[in-house]
C-alpha atoms as a PDB file:
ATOM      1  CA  UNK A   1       0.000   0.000   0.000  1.00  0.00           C
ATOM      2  CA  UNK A   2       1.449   3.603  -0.799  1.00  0.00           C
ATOM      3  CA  UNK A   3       1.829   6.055   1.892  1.00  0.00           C
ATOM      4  CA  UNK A   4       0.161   8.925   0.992  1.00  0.00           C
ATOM      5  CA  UNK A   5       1.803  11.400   3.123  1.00  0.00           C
ATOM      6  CA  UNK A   6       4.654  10.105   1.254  1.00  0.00           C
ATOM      7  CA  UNK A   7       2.910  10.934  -1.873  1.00  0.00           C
ATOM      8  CA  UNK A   8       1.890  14.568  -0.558  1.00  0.00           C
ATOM      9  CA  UNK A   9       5.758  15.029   0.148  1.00  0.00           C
ATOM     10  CA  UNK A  10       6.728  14.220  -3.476  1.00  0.00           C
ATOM     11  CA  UNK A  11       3.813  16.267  -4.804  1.00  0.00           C
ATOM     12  CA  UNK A  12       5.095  19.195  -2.566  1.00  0.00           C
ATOM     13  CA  UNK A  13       8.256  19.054  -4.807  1.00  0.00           C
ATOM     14  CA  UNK A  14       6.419  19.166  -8.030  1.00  0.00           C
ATOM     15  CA  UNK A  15       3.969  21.742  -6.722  1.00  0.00           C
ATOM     16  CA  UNK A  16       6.909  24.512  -6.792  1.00  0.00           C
ATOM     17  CA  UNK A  17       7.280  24.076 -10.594  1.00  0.00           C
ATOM     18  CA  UNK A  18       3.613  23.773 -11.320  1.00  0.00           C
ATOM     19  CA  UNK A  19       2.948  27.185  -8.971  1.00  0.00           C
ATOM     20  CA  UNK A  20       5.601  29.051 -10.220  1.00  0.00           C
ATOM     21  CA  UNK A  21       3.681  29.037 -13.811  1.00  0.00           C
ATOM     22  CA  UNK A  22       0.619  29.454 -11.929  1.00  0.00           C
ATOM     23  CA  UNK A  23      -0.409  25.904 -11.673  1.00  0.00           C
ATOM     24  CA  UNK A  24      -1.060  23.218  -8.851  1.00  0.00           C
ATOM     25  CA  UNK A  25      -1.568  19.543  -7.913  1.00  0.00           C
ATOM     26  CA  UNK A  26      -4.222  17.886  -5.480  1.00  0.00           C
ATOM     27  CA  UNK A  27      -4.272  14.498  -4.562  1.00  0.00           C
ATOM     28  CA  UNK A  28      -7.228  12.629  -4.838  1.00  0.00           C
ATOM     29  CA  UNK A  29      -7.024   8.980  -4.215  1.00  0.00           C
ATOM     30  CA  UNK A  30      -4.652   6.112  -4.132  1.00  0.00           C
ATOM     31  CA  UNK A  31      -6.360   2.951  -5.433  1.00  0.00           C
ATOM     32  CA  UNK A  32      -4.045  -0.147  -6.305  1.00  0.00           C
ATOM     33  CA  UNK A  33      -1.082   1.342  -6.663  1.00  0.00           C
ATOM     34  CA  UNK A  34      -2.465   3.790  -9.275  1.00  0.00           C
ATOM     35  CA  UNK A  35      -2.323   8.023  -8.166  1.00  0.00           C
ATOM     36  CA  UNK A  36      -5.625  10.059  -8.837  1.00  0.00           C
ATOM     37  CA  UNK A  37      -4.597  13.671  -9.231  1.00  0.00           C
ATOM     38  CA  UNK A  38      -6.326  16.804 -10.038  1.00  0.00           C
ATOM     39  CA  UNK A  39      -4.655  19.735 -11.876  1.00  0.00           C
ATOM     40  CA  UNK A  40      -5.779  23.107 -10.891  1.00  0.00           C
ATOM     41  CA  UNK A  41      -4.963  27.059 -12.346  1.00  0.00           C
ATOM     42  CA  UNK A  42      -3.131  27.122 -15.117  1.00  0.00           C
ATOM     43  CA  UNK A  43      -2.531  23.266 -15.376  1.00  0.00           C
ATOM     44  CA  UNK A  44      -5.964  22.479 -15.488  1.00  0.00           C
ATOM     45  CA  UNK A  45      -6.317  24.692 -19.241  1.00  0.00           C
ATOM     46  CA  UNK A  46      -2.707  23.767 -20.663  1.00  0.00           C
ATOM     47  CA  UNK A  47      -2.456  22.320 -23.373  1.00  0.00           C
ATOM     48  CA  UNK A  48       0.789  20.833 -22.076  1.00  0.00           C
ATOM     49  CA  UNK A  49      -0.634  19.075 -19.323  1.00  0.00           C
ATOM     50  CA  UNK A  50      -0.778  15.948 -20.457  1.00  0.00           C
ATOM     51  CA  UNK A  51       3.136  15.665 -21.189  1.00  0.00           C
ATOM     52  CA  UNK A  52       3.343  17.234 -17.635  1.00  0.00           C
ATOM     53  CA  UNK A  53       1.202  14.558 -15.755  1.00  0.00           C
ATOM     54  CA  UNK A  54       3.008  11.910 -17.575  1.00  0.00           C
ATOM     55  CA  UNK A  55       6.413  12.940 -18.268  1.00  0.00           C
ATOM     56  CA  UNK A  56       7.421  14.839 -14.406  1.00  0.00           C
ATOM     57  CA  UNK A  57       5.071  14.065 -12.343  1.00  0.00           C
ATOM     58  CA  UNK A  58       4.170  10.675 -13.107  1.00  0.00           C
ATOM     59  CA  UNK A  59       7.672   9.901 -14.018  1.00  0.00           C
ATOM     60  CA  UNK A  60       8.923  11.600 -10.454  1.00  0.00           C
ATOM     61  CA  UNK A  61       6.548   9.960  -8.086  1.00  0.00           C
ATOM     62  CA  UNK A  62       7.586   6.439  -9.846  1.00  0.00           C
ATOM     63  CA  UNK A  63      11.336   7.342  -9.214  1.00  0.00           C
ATOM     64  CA  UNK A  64      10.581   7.751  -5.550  1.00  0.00           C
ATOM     65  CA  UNK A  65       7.727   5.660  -4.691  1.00  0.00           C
ATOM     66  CA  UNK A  66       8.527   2.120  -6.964  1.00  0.00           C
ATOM     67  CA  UNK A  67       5.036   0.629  -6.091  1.00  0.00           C
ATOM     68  CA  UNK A  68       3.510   3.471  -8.366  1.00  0.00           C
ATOM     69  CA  UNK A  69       1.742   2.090 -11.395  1.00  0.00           C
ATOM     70  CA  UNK A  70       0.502   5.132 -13.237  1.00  0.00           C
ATOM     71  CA  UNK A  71      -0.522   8.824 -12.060  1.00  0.00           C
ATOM     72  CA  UNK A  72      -4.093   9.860 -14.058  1.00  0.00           C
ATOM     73  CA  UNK A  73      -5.623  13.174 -13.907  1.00  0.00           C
ATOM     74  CA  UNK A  74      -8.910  13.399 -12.511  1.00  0.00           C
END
């Protein structure tokens, strides 16, 4: 089972990028091993944020939390 405060603390990295271009992250849920996440501000309208869910923040919540099958946006 994932931690999610663990989760929270790697999201709290990603969150600095995603706010400084006037973005953010919320976690959801955690259901079998797969991360429910919701974009919000500018995320949530970028065309971008696809390659952004998938490419850092799924890729840097698998590098620290192995057990992490995919990250989907919500």
């Amino acid at each position: 089972m994932i931690d999610r405060a663990k989760v929270e603390q790697v999201l709290g990295k990603i969150r600095v990028g995603l706010m400084a271009d006037g973005g953010n992250i919320d976690l959801v849920d955690i259901k079998d091993n797969v991360i429910y996440v919701k974009l919000k501000g500018a995320c949530g309208t970028c065309p971008m944020a696809t390659l952004t869910l998938k490419n850092w923040v799924e890729k840097t919540l698998k590098s620290e939390i192995p057990e992490v099958k995919e990250v989907v946006a919500v």
